[in-house]
Protein backbone atom coordinates (compact mmCIF):
# COMPACT_ATOMS: atom_id res chain seq x y z
CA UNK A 1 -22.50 17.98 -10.00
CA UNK A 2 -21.76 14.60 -8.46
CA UNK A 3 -24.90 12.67 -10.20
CA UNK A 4 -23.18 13.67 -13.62
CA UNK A 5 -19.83 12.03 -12.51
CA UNK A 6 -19.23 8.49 -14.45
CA UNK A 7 -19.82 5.69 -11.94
CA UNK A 8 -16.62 3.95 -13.37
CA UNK A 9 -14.96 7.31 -12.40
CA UNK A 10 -16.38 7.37 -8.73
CA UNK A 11 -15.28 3.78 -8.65
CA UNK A 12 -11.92 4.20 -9.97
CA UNK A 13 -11.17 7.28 -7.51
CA UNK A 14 -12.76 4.90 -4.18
CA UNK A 15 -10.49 1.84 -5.50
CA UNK A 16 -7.24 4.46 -5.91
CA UNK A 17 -7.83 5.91 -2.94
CA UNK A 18 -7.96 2.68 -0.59
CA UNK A 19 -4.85 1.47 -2.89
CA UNK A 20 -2.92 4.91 -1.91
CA UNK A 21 -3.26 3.79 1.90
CA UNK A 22 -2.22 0.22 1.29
CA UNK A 23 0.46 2.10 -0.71
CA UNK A 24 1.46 4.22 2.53
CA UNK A 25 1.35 1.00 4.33
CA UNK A 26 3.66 -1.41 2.15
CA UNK A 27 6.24 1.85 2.35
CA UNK A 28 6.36 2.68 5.99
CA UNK A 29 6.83 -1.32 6.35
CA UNK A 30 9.85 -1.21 4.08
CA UNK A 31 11.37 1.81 6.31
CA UNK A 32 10.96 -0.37 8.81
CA UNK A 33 12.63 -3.10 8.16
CA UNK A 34 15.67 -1.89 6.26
CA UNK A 35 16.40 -0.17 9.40
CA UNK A 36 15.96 -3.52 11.36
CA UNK A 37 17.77 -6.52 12.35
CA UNK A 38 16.35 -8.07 9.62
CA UNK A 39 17.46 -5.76 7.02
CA UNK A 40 20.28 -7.90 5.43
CA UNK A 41 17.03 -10.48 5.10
CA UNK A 42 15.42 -7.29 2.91
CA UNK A 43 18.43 -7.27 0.82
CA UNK A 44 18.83 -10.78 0.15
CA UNK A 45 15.05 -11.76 -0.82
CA UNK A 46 15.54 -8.27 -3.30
CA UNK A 47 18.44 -10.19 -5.15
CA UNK A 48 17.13 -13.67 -5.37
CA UNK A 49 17.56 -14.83 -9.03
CA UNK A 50 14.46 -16.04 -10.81
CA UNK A 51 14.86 -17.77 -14.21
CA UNK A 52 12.14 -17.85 -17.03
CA UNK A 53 11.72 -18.36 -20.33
CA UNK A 54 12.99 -20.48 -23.30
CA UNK A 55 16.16 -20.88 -25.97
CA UNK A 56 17.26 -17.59 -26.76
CA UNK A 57 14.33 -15.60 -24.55
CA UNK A 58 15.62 -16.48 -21.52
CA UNK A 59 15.57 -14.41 -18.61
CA UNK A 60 17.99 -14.25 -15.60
CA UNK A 61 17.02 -11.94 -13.25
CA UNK A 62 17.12 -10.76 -9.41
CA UNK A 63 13.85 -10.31 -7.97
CA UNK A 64 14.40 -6.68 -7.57
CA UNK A 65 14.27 -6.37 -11.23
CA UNK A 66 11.89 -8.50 -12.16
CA UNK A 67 9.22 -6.76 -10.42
CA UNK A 68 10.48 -3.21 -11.67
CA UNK A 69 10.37 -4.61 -14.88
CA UNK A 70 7.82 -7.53 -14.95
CA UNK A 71 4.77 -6.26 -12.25
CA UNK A 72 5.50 -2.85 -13.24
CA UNK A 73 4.66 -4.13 -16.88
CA UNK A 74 0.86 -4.37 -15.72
CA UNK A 75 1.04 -1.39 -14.14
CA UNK A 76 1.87 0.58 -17.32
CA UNK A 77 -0.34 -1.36 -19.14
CA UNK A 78 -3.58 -0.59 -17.06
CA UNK A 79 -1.95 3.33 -17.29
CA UNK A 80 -2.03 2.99 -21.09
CA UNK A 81 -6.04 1.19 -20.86
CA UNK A 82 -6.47 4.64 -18.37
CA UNK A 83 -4.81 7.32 -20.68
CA UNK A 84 -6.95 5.97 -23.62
CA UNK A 85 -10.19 5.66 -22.06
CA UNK A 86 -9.73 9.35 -20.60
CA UNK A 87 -8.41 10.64 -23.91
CA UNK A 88 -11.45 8.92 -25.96
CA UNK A 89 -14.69 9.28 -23.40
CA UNK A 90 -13.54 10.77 -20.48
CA UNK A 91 -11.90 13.90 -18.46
CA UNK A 92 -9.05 14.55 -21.64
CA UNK A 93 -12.00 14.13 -24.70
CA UNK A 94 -12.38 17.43 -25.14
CA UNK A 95 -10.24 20.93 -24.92
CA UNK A 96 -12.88 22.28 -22.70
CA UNK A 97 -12.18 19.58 -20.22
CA UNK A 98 -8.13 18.97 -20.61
CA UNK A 99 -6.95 22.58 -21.21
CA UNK A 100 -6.55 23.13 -17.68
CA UNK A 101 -4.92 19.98 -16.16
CA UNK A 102 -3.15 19.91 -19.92
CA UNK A 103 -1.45 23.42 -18.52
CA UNK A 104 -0.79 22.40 -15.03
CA UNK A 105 0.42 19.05 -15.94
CA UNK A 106 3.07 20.74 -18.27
CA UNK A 107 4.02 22.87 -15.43
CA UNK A 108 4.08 20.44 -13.11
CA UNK A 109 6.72 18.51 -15.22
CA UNK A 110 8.80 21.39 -16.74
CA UNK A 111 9.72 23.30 -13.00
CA UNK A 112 10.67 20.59 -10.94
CA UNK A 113 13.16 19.49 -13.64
CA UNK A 114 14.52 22.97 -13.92
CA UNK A 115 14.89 23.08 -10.00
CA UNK A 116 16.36 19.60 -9.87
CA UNK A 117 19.01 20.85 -13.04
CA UNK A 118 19.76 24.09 -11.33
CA UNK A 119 20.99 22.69 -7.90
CA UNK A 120 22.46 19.88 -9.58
CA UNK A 121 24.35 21.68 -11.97
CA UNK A 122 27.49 21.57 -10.32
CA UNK A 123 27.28 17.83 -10.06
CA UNK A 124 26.85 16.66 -13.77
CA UNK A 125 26.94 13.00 -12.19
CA UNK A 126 23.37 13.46 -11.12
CA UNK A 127 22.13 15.01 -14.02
CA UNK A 128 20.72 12.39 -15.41
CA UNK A 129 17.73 12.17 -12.81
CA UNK A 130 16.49 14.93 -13.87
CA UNK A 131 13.33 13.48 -14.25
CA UNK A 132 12.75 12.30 -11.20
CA UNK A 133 11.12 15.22 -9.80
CA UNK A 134 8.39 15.60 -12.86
CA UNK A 135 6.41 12.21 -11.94
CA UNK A 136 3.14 12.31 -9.94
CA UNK A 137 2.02 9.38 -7.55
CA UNK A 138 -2.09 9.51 -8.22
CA UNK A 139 -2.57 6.29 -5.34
CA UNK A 140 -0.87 7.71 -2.90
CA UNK A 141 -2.51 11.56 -3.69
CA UNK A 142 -5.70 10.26 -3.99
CA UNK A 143 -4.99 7.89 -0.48
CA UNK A 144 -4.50 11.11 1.49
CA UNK A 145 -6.84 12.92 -0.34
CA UNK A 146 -9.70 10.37 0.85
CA UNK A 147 -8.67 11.16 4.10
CA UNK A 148 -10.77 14.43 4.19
CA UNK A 149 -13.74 12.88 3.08
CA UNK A 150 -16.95 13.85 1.64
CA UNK A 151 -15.75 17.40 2.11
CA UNK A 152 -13.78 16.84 -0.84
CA UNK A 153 -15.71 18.27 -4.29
CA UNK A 154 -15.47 15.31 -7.07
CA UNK A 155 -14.25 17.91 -9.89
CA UNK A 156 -11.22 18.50 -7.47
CA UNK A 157 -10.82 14.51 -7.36
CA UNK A 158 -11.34 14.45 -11.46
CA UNK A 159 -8.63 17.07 -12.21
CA UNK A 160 -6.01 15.39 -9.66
CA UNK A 161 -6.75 12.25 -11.73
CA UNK A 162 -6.32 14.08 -15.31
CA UNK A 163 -3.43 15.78 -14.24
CA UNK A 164 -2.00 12.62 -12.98
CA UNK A 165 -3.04 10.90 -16.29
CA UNK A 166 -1.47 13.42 -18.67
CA UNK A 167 1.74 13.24 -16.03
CA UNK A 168 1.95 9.44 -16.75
CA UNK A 169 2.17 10.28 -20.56
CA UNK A 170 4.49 12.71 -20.26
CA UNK A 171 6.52 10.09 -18.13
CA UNK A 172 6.10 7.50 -20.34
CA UNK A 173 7.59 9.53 -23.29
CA UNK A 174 10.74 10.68 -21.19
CA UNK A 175 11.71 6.59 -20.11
CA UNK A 176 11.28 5.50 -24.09
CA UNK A 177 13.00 8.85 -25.04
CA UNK A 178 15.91 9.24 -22.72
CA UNK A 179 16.04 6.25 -20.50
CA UNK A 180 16.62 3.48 -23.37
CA UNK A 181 20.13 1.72 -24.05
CA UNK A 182 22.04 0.33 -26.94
CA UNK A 183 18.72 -1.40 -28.95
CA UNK A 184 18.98 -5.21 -30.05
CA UNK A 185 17.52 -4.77 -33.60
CA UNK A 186 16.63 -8.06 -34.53
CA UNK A 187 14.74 -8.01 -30.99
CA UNK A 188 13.33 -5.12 -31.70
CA UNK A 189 11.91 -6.50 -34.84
CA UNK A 190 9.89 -9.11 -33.38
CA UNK A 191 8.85 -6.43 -30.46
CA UNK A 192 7.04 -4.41 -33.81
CA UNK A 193 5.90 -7.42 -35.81
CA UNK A 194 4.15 -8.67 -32.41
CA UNK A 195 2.73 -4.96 -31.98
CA UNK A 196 1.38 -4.91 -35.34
CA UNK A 197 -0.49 -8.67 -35.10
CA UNK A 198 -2.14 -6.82 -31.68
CA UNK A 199 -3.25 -3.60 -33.78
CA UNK A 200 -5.06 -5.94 -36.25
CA UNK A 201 -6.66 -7.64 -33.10
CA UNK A 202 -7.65 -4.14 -32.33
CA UNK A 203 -8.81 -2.85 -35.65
CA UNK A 204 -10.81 -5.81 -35.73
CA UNK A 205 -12.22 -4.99 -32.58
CA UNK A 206 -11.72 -8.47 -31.18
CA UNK A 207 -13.64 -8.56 -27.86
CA UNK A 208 -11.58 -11.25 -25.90
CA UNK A 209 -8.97 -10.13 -23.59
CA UNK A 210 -7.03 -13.85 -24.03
CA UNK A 211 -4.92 -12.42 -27.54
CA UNK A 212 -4.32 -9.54 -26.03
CA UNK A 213 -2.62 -10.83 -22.67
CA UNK A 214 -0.85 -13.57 -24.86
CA UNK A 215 0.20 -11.36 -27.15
CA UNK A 216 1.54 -8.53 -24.52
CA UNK A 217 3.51 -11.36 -22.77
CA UNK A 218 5.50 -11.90 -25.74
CA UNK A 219 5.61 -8.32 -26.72
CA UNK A 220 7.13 -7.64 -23.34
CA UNK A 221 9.48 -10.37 -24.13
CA UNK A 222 10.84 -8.50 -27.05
CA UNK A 223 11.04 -5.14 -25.56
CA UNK A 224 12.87 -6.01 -22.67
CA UNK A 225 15.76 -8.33 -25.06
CA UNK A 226 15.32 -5.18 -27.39
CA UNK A 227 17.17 -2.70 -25.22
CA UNK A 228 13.85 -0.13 -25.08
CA UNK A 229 13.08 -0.35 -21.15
CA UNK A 230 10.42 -2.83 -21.02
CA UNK A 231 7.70 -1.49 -18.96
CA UNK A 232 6.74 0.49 -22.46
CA UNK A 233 5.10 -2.91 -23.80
CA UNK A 234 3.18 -2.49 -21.29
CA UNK A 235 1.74 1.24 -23.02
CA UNK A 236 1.85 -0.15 -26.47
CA UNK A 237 -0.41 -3.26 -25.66
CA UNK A 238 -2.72 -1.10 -24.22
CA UNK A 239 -3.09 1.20 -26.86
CA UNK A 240 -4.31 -1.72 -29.03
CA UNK A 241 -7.11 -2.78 -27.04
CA UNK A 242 -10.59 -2.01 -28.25
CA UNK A 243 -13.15 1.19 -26.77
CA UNK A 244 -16.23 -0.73 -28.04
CA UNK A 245 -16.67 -3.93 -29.68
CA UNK A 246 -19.92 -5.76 -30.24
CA UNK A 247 -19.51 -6.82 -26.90
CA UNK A 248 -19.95 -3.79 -25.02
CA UNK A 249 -16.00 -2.33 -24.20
CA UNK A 250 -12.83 -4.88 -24.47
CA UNK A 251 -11.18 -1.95 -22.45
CA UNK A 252 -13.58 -1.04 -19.47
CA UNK A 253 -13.90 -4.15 -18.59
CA UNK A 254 -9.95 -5.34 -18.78
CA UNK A 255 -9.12 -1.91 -17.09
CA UNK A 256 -11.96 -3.31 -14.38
CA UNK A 257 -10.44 -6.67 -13.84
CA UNK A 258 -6.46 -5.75 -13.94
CA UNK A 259 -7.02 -2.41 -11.47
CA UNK A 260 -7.68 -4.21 -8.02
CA UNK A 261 -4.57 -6.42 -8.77
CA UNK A 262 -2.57 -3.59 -9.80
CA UNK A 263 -4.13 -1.04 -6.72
CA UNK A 264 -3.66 -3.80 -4.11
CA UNK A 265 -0.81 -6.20 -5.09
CA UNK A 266 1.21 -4.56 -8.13
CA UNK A 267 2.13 -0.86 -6.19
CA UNK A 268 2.55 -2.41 -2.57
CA UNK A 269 4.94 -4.79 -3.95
CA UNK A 270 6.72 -2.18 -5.71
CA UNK A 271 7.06 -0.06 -2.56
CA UNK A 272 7.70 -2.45 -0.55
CA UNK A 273 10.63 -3.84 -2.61
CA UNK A 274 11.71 0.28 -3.57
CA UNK A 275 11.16 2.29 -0.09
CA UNK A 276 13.42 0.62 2.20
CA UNK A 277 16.65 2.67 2.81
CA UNK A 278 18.44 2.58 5.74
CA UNK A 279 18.33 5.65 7.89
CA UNK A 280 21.32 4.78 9.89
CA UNK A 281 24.34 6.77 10.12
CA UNK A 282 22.49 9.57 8.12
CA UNK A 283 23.61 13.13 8.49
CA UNK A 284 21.95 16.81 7.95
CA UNK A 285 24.97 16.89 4.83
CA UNK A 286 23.50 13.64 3.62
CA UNK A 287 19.95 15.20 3.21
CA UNK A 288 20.92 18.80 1.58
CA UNK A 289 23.28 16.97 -0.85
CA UNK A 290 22.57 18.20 -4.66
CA UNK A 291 20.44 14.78 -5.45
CA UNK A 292 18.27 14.72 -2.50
CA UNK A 293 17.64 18.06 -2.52
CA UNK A 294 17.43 18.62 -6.02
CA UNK A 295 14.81 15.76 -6.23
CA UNK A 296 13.03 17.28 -2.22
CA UNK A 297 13.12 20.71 -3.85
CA UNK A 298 11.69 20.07 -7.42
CA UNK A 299 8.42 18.05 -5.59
CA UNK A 300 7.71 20.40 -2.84
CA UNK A 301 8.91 23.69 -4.78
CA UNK A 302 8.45 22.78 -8.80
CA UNK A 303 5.14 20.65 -8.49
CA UNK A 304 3.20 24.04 -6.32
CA UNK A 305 5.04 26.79 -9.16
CA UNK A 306 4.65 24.43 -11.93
CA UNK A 307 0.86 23.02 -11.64
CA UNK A 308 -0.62 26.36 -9.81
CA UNK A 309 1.19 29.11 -11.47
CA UNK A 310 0.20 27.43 -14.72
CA UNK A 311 -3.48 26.20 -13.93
CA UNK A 312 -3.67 30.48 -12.57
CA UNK A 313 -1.88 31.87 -15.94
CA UNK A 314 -4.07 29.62 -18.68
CA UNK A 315 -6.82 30.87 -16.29
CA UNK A 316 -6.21 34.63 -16.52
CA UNK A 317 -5.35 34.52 -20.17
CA UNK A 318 -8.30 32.83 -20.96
CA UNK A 319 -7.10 29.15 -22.06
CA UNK A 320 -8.60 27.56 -19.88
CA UNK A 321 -11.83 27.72 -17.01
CA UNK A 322 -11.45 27.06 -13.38
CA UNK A 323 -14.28 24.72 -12.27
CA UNK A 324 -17.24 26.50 -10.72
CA UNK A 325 -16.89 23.86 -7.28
CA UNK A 326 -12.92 24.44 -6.99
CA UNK A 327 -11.30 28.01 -5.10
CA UNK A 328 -7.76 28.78 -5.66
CA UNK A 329 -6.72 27.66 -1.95
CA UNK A 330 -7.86 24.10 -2.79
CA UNK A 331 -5.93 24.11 -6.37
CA UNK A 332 -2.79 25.23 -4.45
CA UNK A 333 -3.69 21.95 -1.88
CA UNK A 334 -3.90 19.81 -4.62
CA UNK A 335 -0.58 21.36 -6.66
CA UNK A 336 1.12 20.31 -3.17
CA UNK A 337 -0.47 16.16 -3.20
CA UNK A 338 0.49 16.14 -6.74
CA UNK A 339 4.06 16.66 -5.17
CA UNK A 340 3.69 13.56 -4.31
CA UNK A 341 5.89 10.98 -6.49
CA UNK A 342 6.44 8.12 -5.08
CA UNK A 343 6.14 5.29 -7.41
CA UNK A 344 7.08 6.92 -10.32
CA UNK A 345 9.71 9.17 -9.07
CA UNK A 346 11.47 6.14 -7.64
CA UNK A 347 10.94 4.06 -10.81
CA UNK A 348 12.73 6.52 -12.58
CA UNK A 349 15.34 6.62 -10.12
CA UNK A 350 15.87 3.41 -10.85
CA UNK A 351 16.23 4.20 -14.34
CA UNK A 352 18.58 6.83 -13.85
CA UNK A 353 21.07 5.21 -11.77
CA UNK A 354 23.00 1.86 -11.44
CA UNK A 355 25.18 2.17 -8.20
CA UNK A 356 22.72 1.10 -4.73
CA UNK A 357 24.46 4.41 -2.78
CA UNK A 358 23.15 7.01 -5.38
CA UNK A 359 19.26 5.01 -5.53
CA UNK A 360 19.18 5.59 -2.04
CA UNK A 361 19.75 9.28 -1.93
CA UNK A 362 16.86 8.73 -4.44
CA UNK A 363 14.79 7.14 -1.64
CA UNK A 364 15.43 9.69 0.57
CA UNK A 365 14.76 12.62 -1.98
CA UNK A 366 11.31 11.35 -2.95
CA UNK A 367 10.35 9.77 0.24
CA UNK A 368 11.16 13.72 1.99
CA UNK A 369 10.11 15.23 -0.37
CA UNK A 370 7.34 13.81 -0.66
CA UNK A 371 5.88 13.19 3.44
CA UNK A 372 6.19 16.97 3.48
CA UNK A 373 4.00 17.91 0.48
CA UNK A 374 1.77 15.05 1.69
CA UNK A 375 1.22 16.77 5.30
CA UNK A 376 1.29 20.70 4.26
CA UNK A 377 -0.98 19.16 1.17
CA UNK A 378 -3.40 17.77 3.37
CA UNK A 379 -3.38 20.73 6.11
CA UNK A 380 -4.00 23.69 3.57
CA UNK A 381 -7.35 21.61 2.06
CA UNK A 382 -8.62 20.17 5.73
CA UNK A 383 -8.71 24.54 5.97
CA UNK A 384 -9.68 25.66 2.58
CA UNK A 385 -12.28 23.01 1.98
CA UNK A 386 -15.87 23.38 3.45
CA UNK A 387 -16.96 21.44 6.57
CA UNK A 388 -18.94 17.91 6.09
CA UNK A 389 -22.33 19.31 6.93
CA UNK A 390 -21.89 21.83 4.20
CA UNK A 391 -20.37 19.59 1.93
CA UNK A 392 -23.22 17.10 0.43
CA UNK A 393 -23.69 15.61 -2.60
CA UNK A 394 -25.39 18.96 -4.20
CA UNK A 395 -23.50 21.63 -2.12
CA UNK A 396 -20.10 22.29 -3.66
CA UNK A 397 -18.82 25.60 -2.36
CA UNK A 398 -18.87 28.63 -4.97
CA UNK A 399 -15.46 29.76 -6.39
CA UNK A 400 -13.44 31.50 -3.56
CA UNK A 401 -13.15 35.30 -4.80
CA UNK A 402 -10.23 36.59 -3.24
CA UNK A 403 -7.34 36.81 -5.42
CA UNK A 404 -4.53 34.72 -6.10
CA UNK A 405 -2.03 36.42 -4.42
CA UNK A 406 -3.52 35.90 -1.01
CA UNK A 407 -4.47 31.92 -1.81
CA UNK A 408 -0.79 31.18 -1.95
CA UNK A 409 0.37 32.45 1.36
């Protein structure tokens, strides 16, 4: 089963996986020092103003948001070179192969935003980070993940990823759907014309990757003066770029170049800058308040009803096949690491709210929220999955055949 696995896939999963500890790391730091003497330091370097640009596409911003909106630019963009490759000649090319993290992923999106709506009902304030709960942190699942090992089987690693790629679609669609403002038409003009000159770069199958970057820059220019939240350039430029070309695949090898940048400087940043909150004067009230909770809830709760109960009903109805090297146990494991939604879950946050005392209740939502799905994650595979020695490269263990009902408990 393993020798049939992609290289570039092996690859990509090794790279995410060391980028999900760095990940840990640049978070845990950030906790740290927000609840340090040098916390007012934190603060201070996040609101720094940086100034680029020229004439009428200038850009005034604290450093805060330029690296939610600049860095995370590149991030979206390698997700968009990702989504594509997967959805042209890899895990989501064929029905066979995305039905079932298709289902889960849907589940895994719709039930934590019902949970998060339902306990925040009564506060319509916080109803618009509803959202929050839905996203799916794939570094930091895959991070803890690779802490088990070679006991893990790669088709358990593959539908993680595909579940966390059609999760990053779905989120991509809710921020250009409900998280735009008021658009700038006229800037939103040149965002399209630019788009189009990069689609006839792509038609044409242009091979460089120097258009491409140029042509994203000022793409991402007119997006963000548009109104439309400017990470989305990020998508659209990506969609552009070539499969193939003459000279073997503009998109492999940009998504090759741009991932240790994004794994290993892109994300930490982003945590680092997005995780600190300080701890201090914090009460049991402050961590069962609607937003918290809602957002603790919908991760640990929606993601384990939402991706299992919908990967186990396409399964019994016949939409969709369970992998031959994957139980139930270690689908319910991975519905619980997928609860995971760190960088995603906080960029929406971000999104979602405008005053610093609500984005923090944020941080402490998705960073509870998501430590405990991350340790009873990790626990129920380091049981369900086979030891090491049984575990090789040809030995994945044969489809657990008790039934559901007793995997869940």
């Amino acid at each position: 089963m393993i020798a049939t696995i992609a290289p570039m896939l092996r690859e990509f999963l090794q790279k995410e996986s060391a980028a999900g500890i760095v990940l840990m790391i640049a978070a845990a730091i950030a906790l740290v020092v927000a609840n340090s003497p040098a916390a007012p330091l934190y603060a201070q370097w996040l609101q720094t103003t940086a100034i680029a640009g020229i004439g009428p596409l200038v850009i005034e911003k604290p450093l805060i948001l330029w690296i939610n909106d600049a860095l995370m630019a590149v991030f979206f963009f390698l997700v968009g070179l990702e989504v594509k490759r997967e959805a042209l000649d890899g895990q989501l090319d064929s029905w066979d192969k995305a039905s079932l993290p298709l289902f889960a992923a849907i589940g895994g999106m719709a039930i934590p935003a019902l949970i998060f709506v339902a306990i925040n009902w009564g506060s319509p304030e916080n109803l618009a980070g509803w959202a929050i709960p839905a996203a799916t942190d794939i570094a930091f699942a895959l991070g803890i993940l690779s802490l088990l090992g070679q006991r893990v089987p790669v088709a358990l690693k593959a539908l993680l990823l595909a579940i966390a790629v059609i999760d990053d679609i779905g989120a991509i669609a809710i921020i250009a759907l409900f998280y735009t403002a008021e658009t700038d038409l006229a800037m939103l003009g040149g965002a399209a014309a630019t788009l189009a000159v990069l689609a006839v770069f792509g038609r044409a199958k242009v091979a460089s990757s120097v258009p491409y970057v140029v042509l994203g820059v000022i793409l991402w220019v007119f997006v963000l003066k548009s109104g439309v939240h400017a990470t989305l350039a990020g998508v659209a430029a990506a969609m552009c770029v070539p499969l193939k070309s003459g000279d073997g695949s503009p998109l492999e090898r940009m998504e090759h170049g741009l991932h240790p940048y994004v794994a290993f400087l892109v994300i930490p940043v982003f945590g680092f800058a997005n995780a600190g909150v300080s701890l201090g004067g914090l009460e049991l009230a402050d961590l069962v308040a609607p937003l918290p909770l809602g957002i603790a809830l919908g991760l640990l709760l929606g993601k384990q009803l939402g991706i299992f109960g919908f990967a186990w009903a396409a399964v019994k109805l016949g939409w969709a096949k369970l992998p031959d090297s994957i139980g139930w146990r270690q689908l319910h494991g991975l519905s619980l690491l997928a609860a995971i939604g760190f960088t995603m879950s906080l960029f929406i946050g971000n999104l979602a709210f405008d005053d610093q005392q609500t984005i923090d209740a944020v941080k402490i939502g998705v960073l509870g929220g998501s430590l405990i799905a991350a340790l009873v994650g990790y626990l129920m595979l380091a049981r369900s999955l086979p030891a090491a020695a049984n575990a090789g490269a040809g030995s994945l263990p044969a489809k657990e055949s008790q039934p559901v009902e007793g995997s869940a408990s």
